[in-house]
Protein backbone atom coordinates (compact mmCIF):
# COMPACT_ATOMS: atom_id res chain seq x y z
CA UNK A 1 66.82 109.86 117.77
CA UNK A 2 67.73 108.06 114.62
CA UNK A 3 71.19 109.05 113.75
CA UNK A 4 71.60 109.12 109.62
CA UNK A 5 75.04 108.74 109.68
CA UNK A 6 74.86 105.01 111.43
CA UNK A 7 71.83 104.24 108.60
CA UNK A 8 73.62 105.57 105.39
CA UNK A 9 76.95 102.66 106.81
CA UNK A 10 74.42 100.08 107.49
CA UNK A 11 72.87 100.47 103.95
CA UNK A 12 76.03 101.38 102.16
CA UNK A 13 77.84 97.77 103.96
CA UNK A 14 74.39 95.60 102.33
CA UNK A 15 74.52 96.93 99.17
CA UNK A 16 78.68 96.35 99.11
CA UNK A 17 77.70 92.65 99.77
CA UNK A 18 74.50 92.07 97.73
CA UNK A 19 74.70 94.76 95.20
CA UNK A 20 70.70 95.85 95.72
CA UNK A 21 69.37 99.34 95.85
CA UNK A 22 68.36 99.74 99.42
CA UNK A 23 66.34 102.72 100.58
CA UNK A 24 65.58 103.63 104.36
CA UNK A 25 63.07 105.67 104.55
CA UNK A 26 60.58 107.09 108.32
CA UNK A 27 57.19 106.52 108.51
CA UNK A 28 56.45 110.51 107.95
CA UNK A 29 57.82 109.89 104.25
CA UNK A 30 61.89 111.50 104.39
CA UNK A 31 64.06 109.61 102.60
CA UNK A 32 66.87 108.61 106.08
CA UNK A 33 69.59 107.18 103.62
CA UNK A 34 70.18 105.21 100.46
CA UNK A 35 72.51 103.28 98.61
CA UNK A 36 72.75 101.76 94.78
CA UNK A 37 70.17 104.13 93.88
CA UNK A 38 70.58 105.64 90.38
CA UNK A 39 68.31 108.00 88.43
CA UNK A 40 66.49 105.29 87.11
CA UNK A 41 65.68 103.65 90.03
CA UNK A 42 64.68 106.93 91.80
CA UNK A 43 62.46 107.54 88.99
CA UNK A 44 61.16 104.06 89.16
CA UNK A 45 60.72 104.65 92.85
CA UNK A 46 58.56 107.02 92.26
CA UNK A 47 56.58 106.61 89.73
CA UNK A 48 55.48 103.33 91.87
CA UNK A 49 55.00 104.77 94.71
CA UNK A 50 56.90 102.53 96.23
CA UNK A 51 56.57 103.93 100.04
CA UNK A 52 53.16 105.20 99.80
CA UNK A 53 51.96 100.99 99.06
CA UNK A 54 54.30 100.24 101.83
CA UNK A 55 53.45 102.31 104.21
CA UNK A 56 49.40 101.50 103.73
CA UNK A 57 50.66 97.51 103.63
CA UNK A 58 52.66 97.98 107.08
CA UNK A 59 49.60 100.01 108.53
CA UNK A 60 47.55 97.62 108.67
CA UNK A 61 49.91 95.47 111.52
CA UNK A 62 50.16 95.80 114.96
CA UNK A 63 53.30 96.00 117.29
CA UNK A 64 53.47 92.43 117.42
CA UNK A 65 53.32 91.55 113.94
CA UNK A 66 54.84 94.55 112.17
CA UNK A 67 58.48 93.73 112.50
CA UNK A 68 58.13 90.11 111.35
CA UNK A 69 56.56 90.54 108.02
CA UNK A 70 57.95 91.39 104.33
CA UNK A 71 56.07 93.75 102.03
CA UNK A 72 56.65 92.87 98.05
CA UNK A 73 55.79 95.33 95.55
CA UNK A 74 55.32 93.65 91.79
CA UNK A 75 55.82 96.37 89.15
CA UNK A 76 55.32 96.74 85.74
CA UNK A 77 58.25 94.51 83.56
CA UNK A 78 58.54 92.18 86.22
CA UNK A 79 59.97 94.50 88.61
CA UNK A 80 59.40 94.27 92.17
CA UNK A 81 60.24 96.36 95.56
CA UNK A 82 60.21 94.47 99.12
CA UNK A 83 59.95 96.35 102.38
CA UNK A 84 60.54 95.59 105.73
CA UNK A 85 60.45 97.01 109.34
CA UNK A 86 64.35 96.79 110.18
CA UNK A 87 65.59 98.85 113.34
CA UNK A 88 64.75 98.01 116.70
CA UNK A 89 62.50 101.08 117.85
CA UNK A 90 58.58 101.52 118.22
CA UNK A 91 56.86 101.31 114.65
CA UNK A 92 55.59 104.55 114.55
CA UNK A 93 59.05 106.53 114.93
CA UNK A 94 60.95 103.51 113.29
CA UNK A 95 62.29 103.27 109.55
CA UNK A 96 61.16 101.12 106.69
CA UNK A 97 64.32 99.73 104.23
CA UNK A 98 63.26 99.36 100.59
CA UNK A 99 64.82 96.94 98.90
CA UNK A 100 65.12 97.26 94.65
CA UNK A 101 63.91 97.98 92.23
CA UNK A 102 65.24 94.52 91.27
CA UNK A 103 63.93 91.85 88.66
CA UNK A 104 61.51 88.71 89.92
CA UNK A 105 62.45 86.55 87.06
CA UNK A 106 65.22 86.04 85.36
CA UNK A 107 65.77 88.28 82.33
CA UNK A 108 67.97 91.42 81.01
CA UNK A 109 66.30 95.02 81.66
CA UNK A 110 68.24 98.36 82.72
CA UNK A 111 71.00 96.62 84.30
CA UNK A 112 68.01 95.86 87.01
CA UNK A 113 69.54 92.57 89.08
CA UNK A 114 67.52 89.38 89.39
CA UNK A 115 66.51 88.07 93.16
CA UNK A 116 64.36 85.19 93.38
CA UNK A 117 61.21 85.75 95.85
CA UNK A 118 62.59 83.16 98.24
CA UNK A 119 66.08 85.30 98.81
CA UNK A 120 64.38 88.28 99.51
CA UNK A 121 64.00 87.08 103.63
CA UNK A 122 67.10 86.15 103.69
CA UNK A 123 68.71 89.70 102.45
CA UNK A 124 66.37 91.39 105.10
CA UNK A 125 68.30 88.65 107.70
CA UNK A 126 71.60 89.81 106.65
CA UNK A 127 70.24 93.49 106.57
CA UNK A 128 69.01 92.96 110.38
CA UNK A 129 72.72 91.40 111.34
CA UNK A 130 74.10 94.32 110.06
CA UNK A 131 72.18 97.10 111.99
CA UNK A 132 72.90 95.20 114.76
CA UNK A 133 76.28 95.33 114.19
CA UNK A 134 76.61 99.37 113.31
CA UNK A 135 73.69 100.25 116.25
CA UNK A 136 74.57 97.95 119.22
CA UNK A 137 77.97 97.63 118.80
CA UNK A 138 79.34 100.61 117.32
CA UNK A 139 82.73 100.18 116.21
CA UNK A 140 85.48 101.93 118.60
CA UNK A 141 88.61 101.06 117.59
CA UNK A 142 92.21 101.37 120.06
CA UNK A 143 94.89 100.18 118.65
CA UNK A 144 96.32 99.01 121.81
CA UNK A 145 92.90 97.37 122.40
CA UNK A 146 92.46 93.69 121.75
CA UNK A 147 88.86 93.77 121.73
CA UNK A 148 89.08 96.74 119.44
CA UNK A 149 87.00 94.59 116.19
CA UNK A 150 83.29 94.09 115.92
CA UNK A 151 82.40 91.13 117.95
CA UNK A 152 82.32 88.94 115.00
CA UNK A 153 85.86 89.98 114.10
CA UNK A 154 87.32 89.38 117.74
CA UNK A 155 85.59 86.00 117.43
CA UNK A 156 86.95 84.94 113.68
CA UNK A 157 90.29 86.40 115.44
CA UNK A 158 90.30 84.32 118.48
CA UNK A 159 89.04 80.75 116.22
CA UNK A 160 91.92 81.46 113.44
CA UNK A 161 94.36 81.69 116.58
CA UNK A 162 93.37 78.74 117.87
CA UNK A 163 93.08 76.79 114.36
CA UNK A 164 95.40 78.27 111.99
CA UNK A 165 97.19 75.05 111.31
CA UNK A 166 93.59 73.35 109.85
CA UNK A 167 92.38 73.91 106.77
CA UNK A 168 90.39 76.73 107.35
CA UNK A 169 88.29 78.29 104.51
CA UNK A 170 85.82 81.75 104.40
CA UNK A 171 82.97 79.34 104.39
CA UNK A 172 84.10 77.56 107.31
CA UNK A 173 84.62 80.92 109.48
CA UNK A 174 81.01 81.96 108.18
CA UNK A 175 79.50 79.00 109.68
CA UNK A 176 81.29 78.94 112.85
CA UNK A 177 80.03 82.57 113.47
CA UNK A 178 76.48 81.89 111.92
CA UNK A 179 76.78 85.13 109.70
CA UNK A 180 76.84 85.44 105.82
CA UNK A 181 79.99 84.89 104.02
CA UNK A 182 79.88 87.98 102.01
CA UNK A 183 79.01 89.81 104.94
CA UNK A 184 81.63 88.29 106.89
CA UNK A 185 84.23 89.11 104.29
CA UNK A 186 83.26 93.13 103.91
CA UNK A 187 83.49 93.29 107.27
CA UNK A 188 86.42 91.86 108.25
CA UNK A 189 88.73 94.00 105.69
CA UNK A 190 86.88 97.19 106.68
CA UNK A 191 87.56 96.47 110.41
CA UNK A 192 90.97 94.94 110.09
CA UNK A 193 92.39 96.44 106.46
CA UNK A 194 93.29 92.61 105.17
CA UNK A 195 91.19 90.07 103.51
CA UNK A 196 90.52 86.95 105.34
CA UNK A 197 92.92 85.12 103.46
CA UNK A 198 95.81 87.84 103.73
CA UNK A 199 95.05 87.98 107.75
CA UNK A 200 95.54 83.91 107.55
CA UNK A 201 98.58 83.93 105.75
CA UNK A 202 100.33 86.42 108.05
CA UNK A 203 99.22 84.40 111.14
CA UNK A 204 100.81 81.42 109.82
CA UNK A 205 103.89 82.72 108.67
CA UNK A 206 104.79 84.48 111.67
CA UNK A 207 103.96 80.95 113.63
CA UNK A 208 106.06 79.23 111.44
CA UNK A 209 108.99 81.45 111.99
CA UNK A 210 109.13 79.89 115.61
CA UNK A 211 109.39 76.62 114.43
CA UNK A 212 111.80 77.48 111.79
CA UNK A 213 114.36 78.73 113.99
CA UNK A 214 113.89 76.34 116.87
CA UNK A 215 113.02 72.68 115.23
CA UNK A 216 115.79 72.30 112.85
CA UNK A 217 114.84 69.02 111.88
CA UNK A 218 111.94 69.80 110.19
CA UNK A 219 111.88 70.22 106.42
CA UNK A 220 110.83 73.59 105.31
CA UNK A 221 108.11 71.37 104.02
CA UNK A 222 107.55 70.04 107.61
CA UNK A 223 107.12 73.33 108.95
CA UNK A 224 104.63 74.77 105.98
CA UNK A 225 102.30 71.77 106.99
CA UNK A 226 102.86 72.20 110.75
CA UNK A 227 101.45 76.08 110.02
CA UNK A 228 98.22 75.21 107.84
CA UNK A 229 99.97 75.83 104.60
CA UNK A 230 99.26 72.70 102.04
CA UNK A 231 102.59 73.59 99.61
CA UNK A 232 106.00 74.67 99.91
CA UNK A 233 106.08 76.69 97.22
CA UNK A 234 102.89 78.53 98.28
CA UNK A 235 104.41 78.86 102.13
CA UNK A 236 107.51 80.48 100.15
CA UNK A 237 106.31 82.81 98.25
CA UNK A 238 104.21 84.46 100.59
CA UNK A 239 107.05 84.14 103.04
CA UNK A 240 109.29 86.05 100.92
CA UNK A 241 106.38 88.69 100.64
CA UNK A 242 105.93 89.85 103.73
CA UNK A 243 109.74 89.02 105.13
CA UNK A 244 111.74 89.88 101.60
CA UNK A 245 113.63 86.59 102.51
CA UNK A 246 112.91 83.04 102.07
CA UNK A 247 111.99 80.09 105.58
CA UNK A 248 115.35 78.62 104.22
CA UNK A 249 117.03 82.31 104.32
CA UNK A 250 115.60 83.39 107.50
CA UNK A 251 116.77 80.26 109.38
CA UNK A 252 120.41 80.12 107.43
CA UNK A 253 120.88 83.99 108.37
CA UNK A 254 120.44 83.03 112.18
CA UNK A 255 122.58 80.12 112.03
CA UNK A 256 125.16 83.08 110.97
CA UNK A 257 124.69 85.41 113.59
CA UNK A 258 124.56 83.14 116.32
């Protein structure tokens, strides 16, 4: 059974990272979910007949071919729609996503966004990664539970564990897990309630505590390299942020009380 909820997330998390209309829509015509859609583009919707010319387009495919292929609608005023067959079930009880309306060349009209012809297969890729994401791995969170994250999260968790002290970057994490950046980023503060960067900083600081306290030979400048950090000022302000004392505080006040 398709299960609206699980398509409005998966349409409302692509149009949080691409900022396109996106419209999922069964092969008996009801409307499943939608997100980015205002009047205008409803109307424009319409008045196209945007799922009636996709719908006679995907027709025309068999089994084998219909998930691979991309239907593009070209409007009036250089607008454009492109469909494809997204979720993983038979075509005939499956659901089509609509993306647009959006421009196909670059100009102002109706706040419509421009998206070049050759980025269109690569939304639909990032639109399959994440209804794989929301439909095979449904997120069940424990908070007890170290595996409670998506499986990309547990794996950008357990490679910034293991390399917090390099110079790691959102672009670098993207790679590693073969998944797009924005993507990457939405997900990980919905799942974990920090951005990348905010997660990062916290790991470091608390693994620069250790050697704060137990190398006192190194230079509070020593330590915020050791950690990943590339300036002592930077290491102590965000120190002081999430411990309301500064590295040289926190190690004098333990000297005190010991």
């Amino acid at each position: 059974m398709i299960n609206k909820y699980k398509i409005s997330n998966i349409l409302e998390t692509f149009y949080q990272c691409v900022n396109l209309p996106i419209r999922a829509v069964s092969l008996a015509g009801q409307t499943l979910g939608k997100a980015g859609y205002s009047s205008y583009c409803d109307d424009l919707f319409m008045s196209n007949k945007a799922f009636e010319k996709t719908k006679t387009y995907f027709n025309t495919y068999n089994d084998n071919d219909f998930e691979k292929d991309i239907s593009t609608l070209n409007c009036s005023y250089n607008i454009s729609f492109a469909a494809c067959y997204i979720f993983p079930l038979h075509h005939n009880e499956g659901v089509v996503c609509i993306l647009g309306p959006y421009l196909n060349c670059p100009m102002e009209y109706k706040n419509l966004s421009y998206k070049p012809k050759h980025c269109i297969p690569h939304m639909f890729s990032l639109l399959e990664t994440i209804s794989k994401d929301l439909l095979i791995f449904p997120n069940e969170k424990n908070c007890f539970n170290v595996n409670k994250y998506n499986p990309h999260i547990n794996k950008a968790i357990n490679y910034i564990s293991k390399h917090y002290s390099e110079p790691l970057t959102l672009n670098h994490i993207a790679k590693n897990l073969n998944i797009n950046k924005y993507y990457f980023c939405s997900l990980f503060k919905n799942e974990t309630g920090q951005t990348f960067s905010q997660y990062l900083n916290i790991i470091r600081v608390e693994k620069s505590k250790k050697l704060l306290l137990n190398n006192r030979n190194f230079s509070i400048l020593d330590v915020a390299v050791a950690v990943g950090f590339n300036s002592q000022s930077y290491y102590t302000t965000v120190f002081k942020k999430l411990n309301n004392k500064t590295p040289l505080e926190l190690r004098n006040s333990h000297t005190t009380h010991t």
